[in-house]
C-alpha atoms as a PDB file:
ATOM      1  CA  UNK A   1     -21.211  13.444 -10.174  1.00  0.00           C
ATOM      2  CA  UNK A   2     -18.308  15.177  -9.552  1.00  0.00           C
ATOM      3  CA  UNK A   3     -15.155  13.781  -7.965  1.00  0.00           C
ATOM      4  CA  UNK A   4     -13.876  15.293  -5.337  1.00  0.00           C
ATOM      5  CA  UNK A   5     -10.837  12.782  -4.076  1.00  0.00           C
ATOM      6  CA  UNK A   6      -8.719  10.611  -6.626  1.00  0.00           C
ATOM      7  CA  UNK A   7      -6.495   8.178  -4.554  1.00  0.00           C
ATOM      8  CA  UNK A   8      -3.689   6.698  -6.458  1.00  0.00           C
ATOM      9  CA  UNK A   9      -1.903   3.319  -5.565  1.00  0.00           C
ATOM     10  CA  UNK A  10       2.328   3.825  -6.101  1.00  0.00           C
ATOM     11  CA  UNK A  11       3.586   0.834  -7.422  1.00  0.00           C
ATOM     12  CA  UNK A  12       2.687  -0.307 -10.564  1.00  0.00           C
ATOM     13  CA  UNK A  13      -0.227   2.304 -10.976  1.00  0.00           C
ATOM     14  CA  UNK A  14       1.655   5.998 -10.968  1.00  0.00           C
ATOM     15  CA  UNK A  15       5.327   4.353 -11.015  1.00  0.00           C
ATOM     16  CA  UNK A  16       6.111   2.491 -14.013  1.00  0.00           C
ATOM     17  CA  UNK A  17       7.929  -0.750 -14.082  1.00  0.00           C
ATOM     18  CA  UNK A  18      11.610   1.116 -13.319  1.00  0.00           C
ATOM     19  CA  UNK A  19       9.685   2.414 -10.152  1.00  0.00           C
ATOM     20  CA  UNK A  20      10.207   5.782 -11.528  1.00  0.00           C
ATOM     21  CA  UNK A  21       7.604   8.818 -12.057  1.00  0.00           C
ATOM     22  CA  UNK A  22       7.320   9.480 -15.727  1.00  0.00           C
ATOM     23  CA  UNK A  23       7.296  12.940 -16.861  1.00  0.00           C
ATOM     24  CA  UNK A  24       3.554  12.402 -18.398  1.00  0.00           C
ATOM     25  CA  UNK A  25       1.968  11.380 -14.844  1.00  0.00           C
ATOM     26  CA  UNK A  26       4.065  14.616 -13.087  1.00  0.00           C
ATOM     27  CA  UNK A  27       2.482  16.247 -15.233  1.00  0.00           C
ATOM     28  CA  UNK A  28      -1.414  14.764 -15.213  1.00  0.00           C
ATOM     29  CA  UNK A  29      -0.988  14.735 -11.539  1.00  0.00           C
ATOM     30  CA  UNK A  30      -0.648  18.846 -11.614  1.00  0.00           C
ATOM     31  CA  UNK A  31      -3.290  19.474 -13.807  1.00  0.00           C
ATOM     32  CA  UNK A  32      -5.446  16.904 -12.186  1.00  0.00           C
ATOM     33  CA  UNK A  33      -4.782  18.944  -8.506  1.00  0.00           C
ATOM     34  CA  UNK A  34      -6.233  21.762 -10.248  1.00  0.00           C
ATOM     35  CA  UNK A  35      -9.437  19.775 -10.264  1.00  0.00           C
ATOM     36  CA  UNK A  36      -9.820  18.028  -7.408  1.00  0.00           C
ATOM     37  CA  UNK A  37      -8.121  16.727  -4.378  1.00  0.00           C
ATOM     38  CA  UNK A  38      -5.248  14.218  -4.571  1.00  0.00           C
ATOM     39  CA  UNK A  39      -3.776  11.468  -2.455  1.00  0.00           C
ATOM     40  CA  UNK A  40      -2.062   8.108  -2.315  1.00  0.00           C
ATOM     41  CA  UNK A  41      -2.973   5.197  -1.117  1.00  0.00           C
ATOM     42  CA  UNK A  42       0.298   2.959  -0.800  1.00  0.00           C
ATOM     43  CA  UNK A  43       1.287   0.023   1.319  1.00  0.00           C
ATOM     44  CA  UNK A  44       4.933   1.636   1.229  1.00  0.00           C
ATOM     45  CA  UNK A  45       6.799   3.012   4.410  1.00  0.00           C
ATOM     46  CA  UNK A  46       6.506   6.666   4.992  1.00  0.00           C
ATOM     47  CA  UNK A  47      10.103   6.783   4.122  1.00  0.00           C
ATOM     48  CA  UNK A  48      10.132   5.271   1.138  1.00  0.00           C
ATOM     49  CA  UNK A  49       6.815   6.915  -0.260  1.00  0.00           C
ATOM     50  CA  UNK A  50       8.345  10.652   1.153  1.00  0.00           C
ATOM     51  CA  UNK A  51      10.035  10.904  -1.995  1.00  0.00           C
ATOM     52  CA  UNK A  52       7.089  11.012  -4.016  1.00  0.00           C
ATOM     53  CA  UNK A  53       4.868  12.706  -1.901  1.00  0.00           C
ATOM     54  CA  UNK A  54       7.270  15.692  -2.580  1.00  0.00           C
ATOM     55  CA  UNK A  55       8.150  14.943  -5.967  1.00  0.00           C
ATOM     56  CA  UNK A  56       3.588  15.532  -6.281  1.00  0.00           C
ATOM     57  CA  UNK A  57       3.362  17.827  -4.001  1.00  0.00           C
ATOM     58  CA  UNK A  58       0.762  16.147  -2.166  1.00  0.00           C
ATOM     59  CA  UNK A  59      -0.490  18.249   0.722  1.00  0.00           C
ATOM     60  CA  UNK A  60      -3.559  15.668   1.330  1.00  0.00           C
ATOM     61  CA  UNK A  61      -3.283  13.126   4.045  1.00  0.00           C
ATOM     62  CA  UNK A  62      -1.695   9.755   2.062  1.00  0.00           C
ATOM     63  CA  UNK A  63      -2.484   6.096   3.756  1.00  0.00           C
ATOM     64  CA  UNK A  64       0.685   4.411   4.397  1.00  0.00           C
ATOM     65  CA  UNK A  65       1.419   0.659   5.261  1.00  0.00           C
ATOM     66  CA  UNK A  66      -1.672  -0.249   3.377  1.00  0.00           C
ATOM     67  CA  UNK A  67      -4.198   1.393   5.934  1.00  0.00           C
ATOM     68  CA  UNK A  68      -1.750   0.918   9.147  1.00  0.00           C
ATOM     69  CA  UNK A  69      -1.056   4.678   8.755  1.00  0.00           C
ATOM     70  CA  UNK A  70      -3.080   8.053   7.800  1.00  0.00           C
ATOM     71  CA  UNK A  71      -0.064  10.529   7.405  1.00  0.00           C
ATOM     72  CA  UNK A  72      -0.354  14.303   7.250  1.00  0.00           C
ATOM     73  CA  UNK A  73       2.617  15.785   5.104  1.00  0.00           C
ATOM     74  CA  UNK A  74       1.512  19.159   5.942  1.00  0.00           C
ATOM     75  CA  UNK A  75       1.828  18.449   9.745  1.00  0.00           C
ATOM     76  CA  UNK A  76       4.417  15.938   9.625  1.00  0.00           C
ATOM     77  CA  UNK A  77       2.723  13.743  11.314  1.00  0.00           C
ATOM     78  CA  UNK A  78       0.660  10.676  11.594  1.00  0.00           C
ATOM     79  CA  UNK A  79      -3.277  10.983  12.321  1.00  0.00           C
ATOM     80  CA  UNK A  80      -4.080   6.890  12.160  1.00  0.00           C
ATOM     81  CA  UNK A  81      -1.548   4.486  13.188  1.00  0.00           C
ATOM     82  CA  UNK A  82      -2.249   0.585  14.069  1.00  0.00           C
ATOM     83  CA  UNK A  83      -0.167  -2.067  14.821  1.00  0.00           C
ATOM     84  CA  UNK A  84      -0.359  -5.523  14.927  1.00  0.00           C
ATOM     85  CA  UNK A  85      -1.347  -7.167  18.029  1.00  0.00           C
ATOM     86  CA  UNK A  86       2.193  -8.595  19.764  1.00  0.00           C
ATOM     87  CA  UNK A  87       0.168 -12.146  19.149  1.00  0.00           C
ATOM     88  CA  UNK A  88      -0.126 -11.907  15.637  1.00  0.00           C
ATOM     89  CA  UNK A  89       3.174 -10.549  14.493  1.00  0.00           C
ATOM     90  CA  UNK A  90       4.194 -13.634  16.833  1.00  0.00           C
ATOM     91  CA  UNK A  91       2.181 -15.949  15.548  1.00  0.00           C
ATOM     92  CA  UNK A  92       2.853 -15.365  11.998  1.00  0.00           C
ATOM     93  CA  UNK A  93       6.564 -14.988  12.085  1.00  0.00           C
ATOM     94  CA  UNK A  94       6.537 -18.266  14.063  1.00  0.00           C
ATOM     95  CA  UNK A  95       4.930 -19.970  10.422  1.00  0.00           C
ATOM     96  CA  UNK A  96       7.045 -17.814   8.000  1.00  0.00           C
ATOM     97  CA  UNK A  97       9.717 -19.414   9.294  1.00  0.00           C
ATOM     98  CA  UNK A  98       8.622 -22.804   8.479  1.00  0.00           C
ATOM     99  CA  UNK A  99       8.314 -21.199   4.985  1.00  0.00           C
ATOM    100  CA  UNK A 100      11.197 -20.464   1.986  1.00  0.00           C
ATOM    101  CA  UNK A 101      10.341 -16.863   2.152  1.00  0.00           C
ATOM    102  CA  UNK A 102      11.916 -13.560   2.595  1.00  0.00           C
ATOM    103  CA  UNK A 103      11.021 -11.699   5.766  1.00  0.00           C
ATOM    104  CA  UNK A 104      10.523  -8.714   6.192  1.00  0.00           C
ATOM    105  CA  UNK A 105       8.945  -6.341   9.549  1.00  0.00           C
ATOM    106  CA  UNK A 106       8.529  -2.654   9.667  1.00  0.00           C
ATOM    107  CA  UNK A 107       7.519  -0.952  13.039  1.00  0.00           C
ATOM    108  CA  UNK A 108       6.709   2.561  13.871  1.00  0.00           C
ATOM    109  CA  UNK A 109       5.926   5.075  11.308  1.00  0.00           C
ATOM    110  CA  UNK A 110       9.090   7.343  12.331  1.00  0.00           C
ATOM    111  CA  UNK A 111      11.601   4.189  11.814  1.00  0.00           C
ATOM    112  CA  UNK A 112      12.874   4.192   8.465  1.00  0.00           C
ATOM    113  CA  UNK A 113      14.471   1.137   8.565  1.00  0.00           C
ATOM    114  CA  UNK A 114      13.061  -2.425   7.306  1.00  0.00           C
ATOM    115  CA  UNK A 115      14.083  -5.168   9.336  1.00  0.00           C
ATOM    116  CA  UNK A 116      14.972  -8.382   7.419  1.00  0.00           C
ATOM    117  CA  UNK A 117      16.253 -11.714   8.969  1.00  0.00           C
ATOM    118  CA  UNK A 118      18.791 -12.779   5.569  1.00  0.00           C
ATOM    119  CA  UNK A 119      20.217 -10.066   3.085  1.00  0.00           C
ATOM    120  CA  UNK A 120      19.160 -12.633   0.082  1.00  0.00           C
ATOM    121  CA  UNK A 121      19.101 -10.969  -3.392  1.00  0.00           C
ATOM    122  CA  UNK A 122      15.686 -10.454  -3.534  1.00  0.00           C
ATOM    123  CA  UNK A 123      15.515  -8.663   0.088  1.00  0.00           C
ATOM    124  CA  UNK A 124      18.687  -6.479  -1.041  1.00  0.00           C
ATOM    125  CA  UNK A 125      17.151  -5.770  -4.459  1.00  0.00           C
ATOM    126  CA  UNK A 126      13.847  -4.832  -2.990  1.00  0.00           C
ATOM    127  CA  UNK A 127      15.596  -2.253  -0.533  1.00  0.00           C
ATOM    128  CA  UNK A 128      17.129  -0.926  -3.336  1.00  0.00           C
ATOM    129  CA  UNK A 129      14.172  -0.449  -5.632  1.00  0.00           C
ATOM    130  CA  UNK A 130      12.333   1.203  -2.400  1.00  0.00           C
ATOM    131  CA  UNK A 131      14.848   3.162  -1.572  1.00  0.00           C
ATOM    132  CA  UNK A 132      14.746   2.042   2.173  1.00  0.00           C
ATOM    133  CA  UNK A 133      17.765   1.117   4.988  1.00  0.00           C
ATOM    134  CA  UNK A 134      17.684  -1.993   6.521  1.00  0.00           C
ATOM    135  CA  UNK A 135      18.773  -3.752   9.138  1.00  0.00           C
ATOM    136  CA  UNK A 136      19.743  -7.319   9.434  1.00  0.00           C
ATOM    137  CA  UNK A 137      18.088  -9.218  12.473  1.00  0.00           C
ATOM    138  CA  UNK A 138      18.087 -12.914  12.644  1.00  0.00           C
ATOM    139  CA  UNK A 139      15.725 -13.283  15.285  1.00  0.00           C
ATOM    140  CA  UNK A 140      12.527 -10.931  14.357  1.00  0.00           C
ATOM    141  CA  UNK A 141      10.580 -12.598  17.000  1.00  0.00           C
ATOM    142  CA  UNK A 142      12.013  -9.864  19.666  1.00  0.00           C
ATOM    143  CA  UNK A 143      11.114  -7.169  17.896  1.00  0.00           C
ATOM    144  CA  UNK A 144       8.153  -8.495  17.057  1.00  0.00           C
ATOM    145  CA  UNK A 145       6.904  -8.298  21.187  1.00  0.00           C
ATOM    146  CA  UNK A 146       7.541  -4.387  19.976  1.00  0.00           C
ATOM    147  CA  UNK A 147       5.106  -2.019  17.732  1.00  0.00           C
ATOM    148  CA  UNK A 148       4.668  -3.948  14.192  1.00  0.00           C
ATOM    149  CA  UNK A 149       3.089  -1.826  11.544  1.00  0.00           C
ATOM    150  CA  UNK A 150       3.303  -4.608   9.085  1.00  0.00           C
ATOM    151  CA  UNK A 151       5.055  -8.371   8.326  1.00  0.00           C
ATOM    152  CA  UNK A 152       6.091  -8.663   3.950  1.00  0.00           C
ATOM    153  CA  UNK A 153       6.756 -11.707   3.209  1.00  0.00           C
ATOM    154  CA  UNK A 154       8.692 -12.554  -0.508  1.00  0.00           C
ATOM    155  CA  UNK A 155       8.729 -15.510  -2.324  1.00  0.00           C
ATOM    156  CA  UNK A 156       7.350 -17.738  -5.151  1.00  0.00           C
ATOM    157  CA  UNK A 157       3.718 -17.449  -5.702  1.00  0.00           C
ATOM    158  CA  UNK A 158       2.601 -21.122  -4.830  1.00  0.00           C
ATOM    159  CA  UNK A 159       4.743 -21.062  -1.633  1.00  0.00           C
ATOM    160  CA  UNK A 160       3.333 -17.613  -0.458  1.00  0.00           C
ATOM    161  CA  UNK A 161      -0.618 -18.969  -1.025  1.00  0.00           C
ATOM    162  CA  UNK A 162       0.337 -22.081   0.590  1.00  0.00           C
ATOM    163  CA  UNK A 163       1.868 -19.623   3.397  1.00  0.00           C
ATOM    164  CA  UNK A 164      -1.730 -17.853   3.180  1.00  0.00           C
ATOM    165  CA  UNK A 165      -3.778 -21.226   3.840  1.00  0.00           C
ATOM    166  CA  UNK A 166      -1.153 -21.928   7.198  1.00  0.00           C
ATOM    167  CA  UNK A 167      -1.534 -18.372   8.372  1.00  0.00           C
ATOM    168  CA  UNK A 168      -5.896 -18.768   8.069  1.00  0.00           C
ATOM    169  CA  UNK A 169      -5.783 -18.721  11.962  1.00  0.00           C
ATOM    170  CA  UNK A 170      -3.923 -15.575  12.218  1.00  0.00           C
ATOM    171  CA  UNK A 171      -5.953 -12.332  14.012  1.00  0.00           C
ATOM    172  CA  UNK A 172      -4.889 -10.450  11.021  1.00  0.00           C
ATOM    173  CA  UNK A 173      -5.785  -9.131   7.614  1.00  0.00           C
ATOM    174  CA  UNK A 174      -3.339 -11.160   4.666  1.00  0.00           C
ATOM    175  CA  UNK A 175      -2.919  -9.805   1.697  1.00  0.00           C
ATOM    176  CA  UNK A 176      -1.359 -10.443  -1.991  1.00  0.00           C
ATOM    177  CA  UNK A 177       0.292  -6.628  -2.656  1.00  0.00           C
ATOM    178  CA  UNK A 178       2.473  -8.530  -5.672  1.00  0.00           C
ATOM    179  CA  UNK A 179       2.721 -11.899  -7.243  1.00  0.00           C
ATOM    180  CA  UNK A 180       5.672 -12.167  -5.102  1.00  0.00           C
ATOM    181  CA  UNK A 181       4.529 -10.172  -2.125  1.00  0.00           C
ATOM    182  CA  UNK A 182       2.043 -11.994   0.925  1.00  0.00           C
ATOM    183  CA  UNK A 183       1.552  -8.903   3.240  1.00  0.00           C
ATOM    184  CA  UNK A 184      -0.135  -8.951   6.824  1.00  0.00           C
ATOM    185  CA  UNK A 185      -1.236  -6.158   8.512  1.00  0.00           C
ATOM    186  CA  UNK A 186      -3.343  -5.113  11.527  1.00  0.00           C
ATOM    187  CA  UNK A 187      -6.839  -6.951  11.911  1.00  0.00           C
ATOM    188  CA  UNK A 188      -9.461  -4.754  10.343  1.00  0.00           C
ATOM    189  CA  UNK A 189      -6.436  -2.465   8.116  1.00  0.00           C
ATOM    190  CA  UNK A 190      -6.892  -2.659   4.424  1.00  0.00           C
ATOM    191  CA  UNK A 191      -6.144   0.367   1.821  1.00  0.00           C
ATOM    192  CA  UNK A 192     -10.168   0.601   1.743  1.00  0.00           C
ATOM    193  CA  UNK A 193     -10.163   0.819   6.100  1.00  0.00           C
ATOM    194  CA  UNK A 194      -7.650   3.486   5.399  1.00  0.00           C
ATOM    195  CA  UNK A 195      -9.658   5.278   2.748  1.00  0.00           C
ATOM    196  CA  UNK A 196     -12.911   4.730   4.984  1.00  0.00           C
ATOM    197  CA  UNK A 197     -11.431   6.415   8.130  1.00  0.00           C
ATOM    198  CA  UNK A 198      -9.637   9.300   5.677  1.00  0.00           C
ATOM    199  CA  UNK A 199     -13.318  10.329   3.560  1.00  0.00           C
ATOM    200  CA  UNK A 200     -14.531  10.479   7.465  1.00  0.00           C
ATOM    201  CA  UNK A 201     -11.675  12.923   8.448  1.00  0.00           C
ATOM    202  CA  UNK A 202     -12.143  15.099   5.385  1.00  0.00           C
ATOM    203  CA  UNK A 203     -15.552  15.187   6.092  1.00  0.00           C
ATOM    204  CA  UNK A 204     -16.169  13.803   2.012  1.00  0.00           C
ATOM    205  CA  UNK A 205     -18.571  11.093   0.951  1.00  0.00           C
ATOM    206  CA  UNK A 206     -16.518   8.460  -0.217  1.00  0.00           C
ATOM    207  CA  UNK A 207     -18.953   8.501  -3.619  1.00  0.00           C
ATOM    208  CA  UNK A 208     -17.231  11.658  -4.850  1.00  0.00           C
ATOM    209  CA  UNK A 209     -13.382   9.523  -4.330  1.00  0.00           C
ATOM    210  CA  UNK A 210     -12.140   7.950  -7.255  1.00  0.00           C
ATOM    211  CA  UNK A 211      -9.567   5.117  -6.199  1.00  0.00           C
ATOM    212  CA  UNK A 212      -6.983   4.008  -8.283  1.00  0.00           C
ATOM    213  CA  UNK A 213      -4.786   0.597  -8.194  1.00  0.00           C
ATOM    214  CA  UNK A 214      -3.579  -2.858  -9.677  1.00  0.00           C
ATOM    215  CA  UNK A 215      -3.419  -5.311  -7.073  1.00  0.00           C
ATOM    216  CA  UNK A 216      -5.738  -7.375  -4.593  1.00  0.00           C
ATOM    217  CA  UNK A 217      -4.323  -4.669  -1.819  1.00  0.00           C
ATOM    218  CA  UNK A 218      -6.474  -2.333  -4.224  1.00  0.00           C
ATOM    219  CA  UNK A 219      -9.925  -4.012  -3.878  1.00  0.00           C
ATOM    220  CA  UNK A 220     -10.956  -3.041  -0.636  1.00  0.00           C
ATOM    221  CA  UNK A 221     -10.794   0.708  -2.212  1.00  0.00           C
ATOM    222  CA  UNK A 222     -12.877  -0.288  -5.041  1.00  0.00           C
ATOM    223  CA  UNK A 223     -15.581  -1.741  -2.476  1.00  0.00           C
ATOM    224  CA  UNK A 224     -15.243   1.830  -0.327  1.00  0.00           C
ATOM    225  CA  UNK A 225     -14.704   4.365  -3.144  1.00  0.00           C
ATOM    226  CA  UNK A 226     -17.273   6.101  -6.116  1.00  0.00           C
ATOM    227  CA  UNK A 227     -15.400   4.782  -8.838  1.00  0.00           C
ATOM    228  CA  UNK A 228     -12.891   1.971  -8.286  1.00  0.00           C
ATOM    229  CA  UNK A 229     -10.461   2.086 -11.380  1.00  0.00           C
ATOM    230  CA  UNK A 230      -7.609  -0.706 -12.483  1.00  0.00           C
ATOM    231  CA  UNK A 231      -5.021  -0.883 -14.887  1.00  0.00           C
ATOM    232  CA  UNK A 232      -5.171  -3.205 -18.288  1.00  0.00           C
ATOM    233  CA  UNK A 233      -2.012  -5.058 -16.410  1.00  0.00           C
ATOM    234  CA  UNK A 234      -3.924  -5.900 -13.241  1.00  0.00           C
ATOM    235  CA  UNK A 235      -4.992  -9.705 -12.305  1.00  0.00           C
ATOM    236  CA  UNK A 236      -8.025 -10.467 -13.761  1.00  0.00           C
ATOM    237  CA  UNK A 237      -9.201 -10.985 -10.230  1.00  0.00           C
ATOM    238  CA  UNK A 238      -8.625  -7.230  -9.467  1.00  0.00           C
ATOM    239  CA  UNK A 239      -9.840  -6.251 -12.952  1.00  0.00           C
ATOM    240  CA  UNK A 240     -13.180  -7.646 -12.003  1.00  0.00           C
ATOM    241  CA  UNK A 241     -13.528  -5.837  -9.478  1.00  0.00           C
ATOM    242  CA  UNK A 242     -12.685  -2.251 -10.883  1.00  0.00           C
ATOM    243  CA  UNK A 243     -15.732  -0.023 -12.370  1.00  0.00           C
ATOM    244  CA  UNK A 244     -13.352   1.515 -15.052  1.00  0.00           C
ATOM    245  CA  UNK A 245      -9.878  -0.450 -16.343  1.00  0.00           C
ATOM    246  CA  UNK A 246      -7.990   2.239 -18.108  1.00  0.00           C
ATOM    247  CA  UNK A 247      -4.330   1.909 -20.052  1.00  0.00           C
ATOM    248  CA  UNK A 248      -2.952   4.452 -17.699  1.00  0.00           C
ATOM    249  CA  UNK A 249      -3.490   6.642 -15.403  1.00  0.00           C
ATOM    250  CA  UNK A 250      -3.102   9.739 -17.744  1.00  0.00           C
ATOM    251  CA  UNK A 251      -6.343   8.413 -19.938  1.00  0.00           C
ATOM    252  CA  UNK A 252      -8.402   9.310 -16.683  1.00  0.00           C
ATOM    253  CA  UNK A 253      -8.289  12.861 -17.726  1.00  0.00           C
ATOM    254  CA  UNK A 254     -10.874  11.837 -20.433  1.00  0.00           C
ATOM    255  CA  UNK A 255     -13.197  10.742 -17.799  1.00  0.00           C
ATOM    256  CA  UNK A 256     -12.578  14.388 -15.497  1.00  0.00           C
ATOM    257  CA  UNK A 257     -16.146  15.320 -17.122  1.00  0.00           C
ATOM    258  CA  UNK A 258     -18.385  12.168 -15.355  1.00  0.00           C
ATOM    259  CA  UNK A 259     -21.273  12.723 -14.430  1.00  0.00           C
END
């Protein structure tokens, strides 16, 4: 069969640990547009994933937010974009707060700002590594009554699943995007949802995408896409899940031939 689509996860997956582009995936990523068509699938901000959509020149439509958003860099602008029902954001900050976590709550695909309630460390490092503005609010709940693309949540991994188990209730998809991240987004989003609704625009069978990422947030693209590939580093958990766990990204050049 031959592959039409290859949709590649940011973090962790094309970015290495530093959160930089290395010069071997610039240059797989060229070689591989030659080929077929390319996109990301990324549950970063469209300002803090515009760097890299330039850096690739990707001209495809990328999924943003995790599924929230379907972004078209050629038109600057969005073709999908879902928020959160006003209950839900609610609803969930209401628990986080009961919780030792970092809050964060990003609105509007146009707003480049993340809007945190505590500059802690890990919040200002975070920023930093994403390249993103924020703004220090501490009372989210207002802006919550607002548009909500998404809610991230940061802290230590047994306090964000037992934050997982209190939010069960929520009318909302949660999802693990890091060890450290709980993420939830719009009832029905996921990166697959996003994927889904993309193939559909494109007018592509989603058996001819290849989709490409290391974390839980990944899965639902496995479930949607032709060939659902991992990384060795992944969670067992998402490596189960994957058709094809790879190195790196680069040693999918070896499989361009499939089928």
């Amino acid at each position: 069969m031959k592959f039409e689509l290859f949709a590649f996860d940011l973090d962790g997956t094309l970015l290495g640990p530093n959160g930089k582009l290395s010069f071997k995936v610039r240059q797989f990523i060229e070689r591989l547009k030659k080929r077929a068509r390319v996109t990301l699938a990324t549950g970063r901000s469209l300002f803090s994933a515009q760097p890299y959509i330039e850096t690739l020149g990707i001209h495809e439509p990328v999924i943003l937010y995790h599924g929230a958003v379907v972004f078209c860099p050629r038109a600057r602008k969005p073709l999908r974009e879902v928020h959160l029902s006003q209950e839900a954001a609610v609803f969930a900050l209401r628990i986080a707060k009961s919780f030792p976590v970092d809050i964060q709550l990003y609105r509007s695909v146009f707003d480049e700002y993340v809007y945190v309630s505590s500059l802690s460390p890990a919040v200002v490092e975070f920023t930093q590594k994403e390249n993103l503005p924020l703004r220090c609010v501490p009372d989210l709940l207002p802006l919550a009554k607002g548009e909500v693309l998404k809610l991230l949540f940061m802290g230590e991994a047994e306090v964000l699943q037992a934050l997982r188990e209190a939010l069960r209730e929520v009318e909302a998809t949660v999802v693990r995007s890091e060890w450290n991240y709980l993420e939830v987004l719009p009832k029905g989003i996921s990166k697959g949802a996003g994927l889904a609704w993309l193939c559909q625009e494109l007018g592509l069978s989603p058996e001819r995408v290849v989709a490409v990422g290391d974390q839980e947030s990944d899965v639902p693209m496995f479930e949607v896409a032709g060939l659902g590939v991992t990384l060795a580093h992944a969670p067992q958990a998402v490596r189960e899940k994957a058709d094809l766990v790879i190195p790196n990204v680069e040693e999918l050049e070896s499989w361009w031939g499939m089928g």
